[in-house]
Protein backbone atom coordinates (compact mmCIF):
# COMPACT_ATOMS: atom_id res chain seq x y z
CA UNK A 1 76.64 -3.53 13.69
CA UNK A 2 73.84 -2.12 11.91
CA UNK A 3 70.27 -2.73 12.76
CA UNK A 4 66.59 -1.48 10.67
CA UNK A 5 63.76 -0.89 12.02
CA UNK A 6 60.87 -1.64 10.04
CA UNK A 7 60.86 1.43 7.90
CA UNK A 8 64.14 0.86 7.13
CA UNK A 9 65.49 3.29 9.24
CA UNK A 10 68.96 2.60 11.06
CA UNK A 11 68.70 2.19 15.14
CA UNK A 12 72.67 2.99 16.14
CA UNK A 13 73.55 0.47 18.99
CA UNK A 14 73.96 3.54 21.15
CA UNK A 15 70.04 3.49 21.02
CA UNK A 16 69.57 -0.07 21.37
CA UNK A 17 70.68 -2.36 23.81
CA UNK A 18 69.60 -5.18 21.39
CA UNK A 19 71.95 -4.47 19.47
CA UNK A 20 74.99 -3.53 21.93
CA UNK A 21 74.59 -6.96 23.31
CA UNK A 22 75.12 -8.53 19.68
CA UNK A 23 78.04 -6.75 19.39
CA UNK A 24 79.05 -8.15 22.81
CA UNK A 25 78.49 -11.58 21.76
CA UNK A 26 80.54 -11.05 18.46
CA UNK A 27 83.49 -9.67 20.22
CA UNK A 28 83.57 -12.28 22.62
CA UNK A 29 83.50 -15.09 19.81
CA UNK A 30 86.33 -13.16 17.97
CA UNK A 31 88.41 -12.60 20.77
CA UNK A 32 88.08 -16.70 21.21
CA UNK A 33 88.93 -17.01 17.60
CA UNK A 34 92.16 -15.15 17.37
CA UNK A 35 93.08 -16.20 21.14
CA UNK A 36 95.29 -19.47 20.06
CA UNK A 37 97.01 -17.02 17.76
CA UNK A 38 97.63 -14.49 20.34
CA UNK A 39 98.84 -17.18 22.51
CA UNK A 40 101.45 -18.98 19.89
CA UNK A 41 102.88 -15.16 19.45
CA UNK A 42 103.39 -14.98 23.28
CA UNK A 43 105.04 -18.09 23.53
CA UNK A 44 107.16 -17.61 20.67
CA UNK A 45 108.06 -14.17 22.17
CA UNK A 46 106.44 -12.55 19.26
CA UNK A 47 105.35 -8.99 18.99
CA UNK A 48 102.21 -8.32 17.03
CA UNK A 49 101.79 -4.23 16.04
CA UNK A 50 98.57 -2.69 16.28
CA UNK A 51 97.54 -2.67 13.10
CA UNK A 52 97.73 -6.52 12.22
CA UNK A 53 96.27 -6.71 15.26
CA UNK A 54 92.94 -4.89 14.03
CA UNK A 55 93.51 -6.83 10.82
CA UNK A 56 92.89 -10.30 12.46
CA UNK A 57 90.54 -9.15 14.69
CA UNK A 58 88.43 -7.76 11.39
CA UNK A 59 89.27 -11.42 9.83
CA UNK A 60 88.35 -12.98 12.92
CA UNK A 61 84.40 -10.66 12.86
CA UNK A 62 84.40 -11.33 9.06
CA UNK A 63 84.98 -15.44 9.52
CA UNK A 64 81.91 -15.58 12.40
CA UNK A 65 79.87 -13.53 10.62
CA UNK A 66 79.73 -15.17 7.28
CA UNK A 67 79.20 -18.60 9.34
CA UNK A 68 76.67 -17.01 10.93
CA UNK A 69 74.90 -16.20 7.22
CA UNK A 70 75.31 -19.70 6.13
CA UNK A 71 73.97 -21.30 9.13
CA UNK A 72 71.01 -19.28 8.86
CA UNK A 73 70.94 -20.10 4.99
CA UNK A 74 71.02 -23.54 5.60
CA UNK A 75 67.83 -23.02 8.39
CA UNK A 76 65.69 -21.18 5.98
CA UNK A 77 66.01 -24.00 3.24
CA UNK A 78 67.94 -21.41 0.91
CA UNK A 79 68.81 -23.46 -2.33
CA UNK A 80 70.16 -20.82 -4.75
CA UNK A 81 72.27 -17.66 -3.49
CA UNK A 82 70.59 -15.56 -6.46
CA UNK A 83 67.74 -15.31 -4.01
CA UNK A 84 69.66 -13.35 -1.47
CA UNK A 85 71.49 -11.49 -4.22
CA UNK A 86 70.62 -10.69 -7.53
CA UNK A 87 72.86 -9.26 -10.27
CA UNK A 88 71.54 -6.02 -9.51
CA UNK A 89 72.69 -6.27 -6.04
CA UNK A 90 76.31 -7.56 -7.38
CA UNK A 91 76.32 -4.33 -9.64
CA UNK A 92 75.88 -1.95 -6.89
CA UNK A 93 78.63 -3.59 -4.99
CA UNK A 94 80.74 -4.04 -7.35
CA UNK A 95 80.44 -0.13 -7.87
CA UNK A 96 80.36 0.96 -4.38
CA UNK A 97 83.80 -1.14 -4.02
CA UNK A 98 85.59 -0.35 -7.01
CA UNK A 99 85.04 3.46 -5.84
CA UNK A 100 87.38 2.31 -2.59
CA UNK A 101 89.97 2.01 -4.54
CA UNK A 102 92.44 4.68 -5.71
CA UNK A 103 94.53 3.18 -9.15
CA UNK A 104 98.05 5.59 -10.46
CA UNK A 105 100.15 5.29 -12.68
CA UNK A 106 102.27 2.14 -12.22
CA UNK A 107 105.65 4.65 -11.26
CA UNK A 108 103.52 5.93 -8.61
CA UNK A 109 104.71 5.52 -5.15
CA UNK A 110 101.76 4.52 -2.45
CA UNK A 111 101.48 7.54 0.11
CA UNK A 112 102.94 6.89 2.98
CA UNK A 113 100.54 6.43 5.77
């Protein structure tokens, strides 16, 4: 998690136990979101591998933390997303995650990882 201070400077959670505890609090919701999953596996007698487990973990952050950005939309009487982000904002995104991406030619096998 990423906290400012007010110049806009970033404060690690290693420096601040503000934020550490956040993170605490976020884990501990995720870990009860994906917990009826984890459960249905076990009793099915399912293996999950590490990797999808990261992956619904991430899904599991990603799903809290966008409810956590509506509910506070909806408590600050936000009407219109354009106020939070503006096309200039959607440009630099766009940009920054196009440039994640590596496209080949069709024939081109994936490397293997």
């Amino acid at each position: 998690m990423k906290l400012v201070d007010q110049e806009g400077n970033e404060i690690t959670s290693k420096k601040n136990e503000k934020a550490q505890e956040l993170e605490k609090q976020l884990a501990q919701k995720a870990h009860t979101l994906v917990e009826p999953l984890i459960n249905k596996l076990q009793l099915a007698n399912q293996q999950i591998g590490q990797e999808q487990l990261m992956q619904i973990t991430s899904m599991a952050h990603q799903m809290i933390f966008n409810r956590m950005i509506f509910n506070l939309i909806q408590k600050v009487g936000v009407q219109n997303i354009s106020e939070l982000v503006g096309e200039n904002d959607v440009e630099e995104l766009k940009t920054a995650f196009s440039n994640q991406f590596k496209v080949g030619p069709p024939d081109q096998k994936p490397p293997e990882a």
